[in-house]
Protein backbone atom coordinates (compact mmCIF):
# COMPACT_ATOMS: atom_id res chain seq x y z
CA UNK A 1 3.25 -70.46 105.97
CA UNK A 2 6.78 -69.86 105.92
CA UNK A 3 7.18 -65.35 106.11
CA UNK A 4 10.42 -64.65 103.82
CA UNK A 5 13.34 -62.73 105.30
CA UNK A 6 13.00 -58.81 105.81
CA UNK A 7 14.69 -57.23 102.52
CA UNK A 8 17.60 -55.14 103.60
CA UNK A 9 18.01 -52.14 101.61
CA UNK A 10 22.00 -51.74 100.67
CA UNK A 11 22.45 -47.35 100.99
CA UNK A 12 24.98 -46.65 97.75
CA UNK A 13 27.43 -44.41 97.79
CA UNK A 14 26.23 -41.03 95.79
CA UNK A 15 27.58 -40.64 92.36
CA UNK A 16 30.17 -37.77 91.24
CA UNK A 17 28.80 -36.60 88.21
CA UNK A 18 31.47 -33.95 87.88
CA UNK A 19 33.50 -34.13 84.99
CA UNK A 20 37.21 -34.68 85.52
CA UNK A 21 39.71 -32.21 84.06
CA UNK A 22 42.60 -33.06 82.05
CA UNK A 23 45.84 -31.39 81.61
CA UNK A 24 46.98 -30.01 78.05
CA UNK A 25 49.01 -33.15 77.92
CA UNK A 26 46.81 -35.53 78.77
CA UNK A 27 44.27 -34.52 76.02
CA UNK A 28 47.33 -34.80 73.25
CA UNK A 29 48.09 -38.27 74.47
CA UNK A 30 44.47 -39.21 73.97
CA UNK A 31 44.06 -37.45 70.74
CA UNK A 32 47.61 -39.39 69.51
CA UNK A 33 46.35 -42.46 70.54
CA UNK A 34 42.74 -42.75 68.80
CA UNK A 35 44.82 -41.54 65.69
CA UNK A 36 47.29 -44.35 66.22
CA UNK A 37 44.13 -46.81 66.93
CA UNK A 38 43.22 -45.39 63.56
CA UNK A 39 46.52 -45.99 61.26
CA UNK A 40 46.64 -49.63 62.49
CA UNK A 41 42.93 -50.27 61.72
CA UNK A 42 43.06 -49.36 58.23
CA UNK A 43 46.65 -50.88 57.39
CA UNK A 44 45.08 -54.22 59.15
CA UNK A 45 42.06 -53.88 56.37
CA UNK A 46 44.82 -53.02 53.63
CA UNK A 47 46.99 -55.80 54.35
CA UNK A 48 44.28 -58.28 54.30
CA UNK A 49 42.76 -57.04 51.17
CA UNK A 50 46.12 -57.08 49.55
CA UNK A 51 47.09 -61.18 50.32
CA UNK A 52 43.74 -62.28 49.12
CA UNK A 53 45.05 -60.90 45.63
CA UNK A 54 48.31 -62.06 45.86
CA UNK A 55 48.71 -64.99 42.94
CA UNK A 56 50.67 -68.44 44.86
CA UNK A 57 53.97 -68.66 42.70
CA UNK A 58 55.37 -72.24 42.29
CA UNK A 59 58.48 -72.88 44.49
CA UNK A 60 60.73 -73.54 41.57
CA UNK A 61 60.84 -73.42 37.69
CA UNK A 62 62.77 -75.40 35.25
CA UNK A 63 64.13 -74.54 31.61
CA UNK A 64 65.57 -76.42 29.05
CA UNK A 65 67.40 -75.30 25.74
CA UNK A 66 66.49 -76.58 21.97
CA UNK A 67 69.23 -77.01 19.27
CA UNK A 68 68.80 -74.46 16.59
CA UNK A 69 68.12 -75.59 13.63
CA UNK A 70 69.37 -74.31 10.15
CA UNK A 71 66.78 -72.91 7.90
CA UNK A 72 68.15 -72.71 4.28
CA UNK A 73 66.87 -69.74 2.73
CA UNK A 74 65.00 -69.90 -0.34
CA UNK A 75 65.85 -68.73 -3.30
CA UNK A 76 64.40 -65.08 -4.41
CA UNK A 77 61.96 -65.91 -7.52
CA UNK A 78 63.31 -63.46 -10.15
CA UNK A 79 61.20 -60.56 -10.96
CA UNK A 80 58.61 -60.20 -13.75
CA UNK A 81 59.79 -58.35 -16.55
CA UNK A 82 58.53 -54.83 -17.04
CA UNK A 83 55.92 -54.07 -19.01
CA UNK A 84 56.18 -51.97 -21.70
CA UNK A 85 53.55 -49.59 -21.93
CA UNK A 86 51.28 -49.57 -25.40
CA UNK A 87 52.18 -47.53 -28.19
CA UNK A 88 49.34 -44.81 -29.05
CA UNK A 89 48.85 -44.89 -32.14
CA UNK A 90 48.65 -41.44 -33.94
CA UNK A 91 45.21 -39.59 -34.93
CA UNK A 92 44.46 -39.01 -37.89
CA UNK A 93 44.23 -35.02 -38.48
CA UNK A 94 40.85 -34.12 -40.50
CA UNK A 95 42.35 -32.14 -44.02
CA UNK A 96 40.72 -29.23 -43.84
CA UNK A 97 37.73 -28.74 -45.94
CA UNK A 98 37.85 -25.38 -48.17
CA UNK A 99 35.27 -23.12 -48.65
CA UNK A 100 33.73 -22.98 -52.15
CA UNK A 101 32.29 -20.03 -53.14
CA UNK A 102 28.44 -20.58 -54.02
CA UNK A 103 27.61 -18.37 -56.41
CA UNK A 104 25.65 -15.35 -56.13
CA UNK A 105 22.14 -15.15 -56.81
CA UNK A 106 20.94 -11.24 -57.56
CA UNK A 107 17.52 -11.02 -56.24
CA UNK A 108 15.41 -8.58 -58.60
CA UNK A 109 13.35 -6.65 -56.39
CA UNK A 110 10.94 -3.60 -58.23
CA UNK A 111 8.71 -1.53 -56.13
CA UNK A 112 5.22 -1.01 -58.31
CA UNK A 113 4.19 2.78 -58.49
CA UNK A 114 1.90 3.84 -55.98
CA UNK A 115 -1.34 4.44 -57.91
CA UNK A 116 -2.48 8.42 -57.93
CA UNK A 117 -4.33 9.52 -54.76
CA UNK A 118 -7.91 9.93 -56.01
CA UNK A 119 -8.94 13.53 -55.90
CA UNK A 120 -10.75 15.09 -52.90
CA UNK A 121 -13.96 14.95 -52.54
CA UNK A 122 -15.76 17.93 -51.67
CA UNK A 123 -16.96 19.02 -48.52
CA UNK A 124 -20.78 19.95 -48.77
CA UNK A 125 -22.03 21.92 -45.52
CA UNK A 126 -25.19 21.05 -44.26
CA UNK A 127 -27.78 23.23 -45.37
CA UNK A 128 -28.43 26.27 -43.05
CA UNK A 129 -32.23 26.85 -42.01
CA UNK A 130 -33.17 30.30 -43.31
CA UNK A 131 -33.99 32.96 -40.36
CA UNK A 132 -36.79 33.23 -39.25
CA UNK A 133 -38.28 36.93 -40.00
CA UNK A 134 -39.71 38.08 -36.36
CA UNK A 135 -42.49 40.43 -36.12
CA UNK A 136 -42.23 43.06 -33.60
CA UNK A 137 -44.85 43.70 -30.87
CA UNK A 138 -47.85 46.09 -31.46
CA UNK A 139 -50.11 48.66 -29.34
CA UNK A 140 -51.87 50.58 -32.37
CA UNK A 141 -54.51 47.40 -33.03
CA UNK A 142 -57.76 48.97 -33.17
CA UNK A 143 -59.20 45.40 -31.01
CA UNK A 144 -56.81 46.45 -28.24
CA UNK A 145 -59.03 49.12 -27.06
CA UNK A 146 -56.28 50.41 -25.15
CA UNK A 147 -57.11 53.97 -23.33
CA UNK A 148 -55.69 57.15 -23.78
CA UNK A 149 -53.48 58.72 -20.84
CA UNK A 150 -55.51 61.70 -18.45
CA UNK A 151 -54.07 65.20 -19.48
CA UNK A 152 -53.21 66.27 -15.87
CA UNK A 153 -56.00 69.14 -14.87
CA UNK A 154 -52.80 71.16 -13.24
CA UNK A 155 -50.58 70.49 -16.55
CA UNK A 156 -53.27 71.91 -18.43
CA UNK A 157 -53.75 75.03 -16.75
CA UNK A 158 -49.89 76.00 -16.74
CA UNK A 159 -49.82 74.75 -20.71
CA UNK A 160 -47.76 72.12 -19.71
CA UNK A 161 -47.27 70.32 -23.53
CA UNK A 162 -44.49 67.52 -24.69
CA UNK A 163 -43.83 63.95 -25.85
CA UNK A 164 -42.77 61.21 -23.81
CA UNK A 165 -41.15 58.07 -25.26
CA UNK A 166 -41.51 55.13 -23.37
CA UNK A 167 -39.95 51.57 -23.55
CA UNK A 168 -42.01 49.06 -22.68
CA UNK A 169 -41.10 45.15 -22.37
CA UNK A 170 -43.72 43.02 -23.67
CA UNK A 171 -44.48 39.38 -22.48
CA UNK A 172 -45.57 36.64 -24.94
CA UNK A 173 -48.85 37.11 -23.52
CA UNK A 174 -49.02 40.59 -24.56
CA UNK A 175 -48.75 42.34 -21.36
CA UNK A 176 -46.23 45.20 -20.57
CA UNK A 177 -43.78 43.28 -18.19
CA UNK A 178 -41.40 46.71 -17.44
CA UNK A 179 -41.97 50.30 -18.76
CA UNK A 180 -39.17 52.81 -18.48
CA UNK A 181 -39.06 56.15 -19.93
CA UNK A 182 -36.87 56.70 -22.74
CA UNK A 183 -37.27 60.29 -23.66
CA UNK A 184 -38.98 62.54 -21.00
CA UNK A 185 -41.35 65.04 -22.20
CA UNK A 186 -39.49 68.26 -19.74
CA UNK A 187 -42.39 67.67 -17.13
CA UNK A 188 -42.39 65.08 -14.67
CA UNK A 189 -46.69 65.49 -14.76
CA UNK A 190 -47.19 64.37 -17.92
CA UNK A 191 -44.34 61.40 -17.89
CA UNK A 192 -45.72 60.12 -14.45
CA UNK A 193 -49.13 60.05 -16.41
CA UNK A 194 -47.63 58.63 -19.51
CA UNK A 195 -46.38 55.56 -17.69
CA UNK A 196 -49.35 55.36 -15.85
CA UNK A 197 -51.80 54.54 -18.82
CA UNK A 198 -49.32 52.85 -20.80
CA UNK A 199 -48.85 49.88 -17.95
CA UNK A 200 -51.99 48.59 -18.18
CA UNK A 201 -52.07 48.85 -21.80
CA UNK A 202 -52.88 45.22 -23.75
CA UNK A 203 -49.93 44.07 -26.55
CA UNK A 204 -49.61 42.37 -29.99
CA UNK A 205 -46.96 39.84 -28.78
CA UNK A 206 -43.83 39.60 -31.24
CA UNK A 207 -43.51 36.46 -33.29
CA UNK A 208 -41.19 34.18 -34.45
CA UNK A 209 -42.66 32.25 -37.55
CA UNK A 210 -45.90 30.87 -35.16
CA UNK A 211 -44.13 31.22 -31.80
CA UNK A 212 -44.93 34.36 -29.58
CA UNK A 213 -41.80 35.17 -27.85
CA UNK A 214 -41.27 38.41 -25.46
CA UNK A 215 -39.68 41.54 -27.37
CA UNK A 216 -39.52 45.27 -26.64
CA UNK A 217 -41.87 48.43 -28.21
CA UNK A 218 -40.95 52.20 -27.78
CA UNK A 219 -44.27 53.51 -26.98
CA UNK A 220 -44.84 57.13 -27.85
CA UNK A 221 -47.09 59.37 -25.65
CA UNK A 222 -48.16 63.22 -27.23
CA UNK A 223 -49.31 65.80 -24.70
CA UNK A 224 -50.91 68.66 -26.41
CA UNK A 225 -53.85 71.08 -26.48
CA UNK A 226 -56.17 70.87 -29.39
């Protein structure tokens, strides 16, 4: 087998990366010049749009002239006459109608007399119940068995003597609901004694018709020595 050449390896020179500096003018030049590459780009584009729409004229163009000819004029039809408006013809005013007095019809009119008032009748009151005569109490009824009132033993022996009046309130049911002492007899003995007896004394109730109804009694009360 044939052994191929030895490869020989070709050294390059290192690249300058550096970047190169331009002068104030230089840089105007290039900026001037991509403008002007610019301006003749776009008026390239602008003339070619522009003779694409351009219309092909013919080279030449020929005209000839006509003889005039004479128009006679017609003749103006004459006008309509006017017409003249219609005549109104007048109304015909209503006479006017006069009033003819209708004559006047008196209307009788009599008011009838009232008719007298019929005389008033009398007023009758009801008739009023006759009172009722009421009975007054009692404490003399020989049933009652009522006893007499103790002579005080000191009353008697310093001939202590009087009458005592007493009031005495008597329920329906005959008992003596409040006794008070009307007229004392001078000694406090022998009204203390008086009222004593007298309370538990038994009563003739007063009466209205057949009702029993409560009523007051004087009560007298005589202290003396026989």
């Amino acid at each position: 087998m044939d052994q191929a050449p030895p490869v020989t390896a070709l050294a390059l020179p290192p690249l300058d990366l550096r970047e190169i500096s331009l002068s104030p003018g230089e840089r105007l030049a290039n900026v001037a010049l991509v403008v002007l590459l610019h301006v003749l780009l776009a008026y390239g584009a602008l003339y070619l749009s522009v003779k694409n729409d351009l219309i092909a004229l013919p080279p030449s163009i020929s005209a000839r002239l006509l003889p005039m000819i004479d128009e006679k004029p017609e003749p103006a039809k004459p006008l309509p006459p006017p017409k003249s408006p219609p005549r109104k013809q007048p109304l015909a005013q209503p006479q006017p109608v006069l009033a003819v007095a209708s004559p006047t019809v008196t209307s009788s009119f009599v008011v009838a007399p009232q008719p007298p008032a019929p005389p008033p009748q009398p007023v009758v009151a009801p008739p009023v119940p006759a009172p009722v005569a009421v009975v007054a109490a009692r404490f003399d009824a020989d049933y009652l068995h009522n006893p007499k009132p103790v002579y005080p033993a000191l009353s008697r022996r310093m001939n202590e003597e009087g009458k005592v009046l007493l009031k005495v309130r008597v329920s329906a049911q005959g008992t003596a609901l409040d006794v008070a002492i009307s007229k004392s007899s001078g000694f406090p003995r022998l009204d203390a004694a008086a009222v004593d007896a007298v309370t538990r004394w038994r009563f003739v109730p007063a009466r209205r018709g057949d009702e029993a109804i409560d009523s007051s009694v004087v009560v007298p009360i005589t202290f003396a020595f026989e």
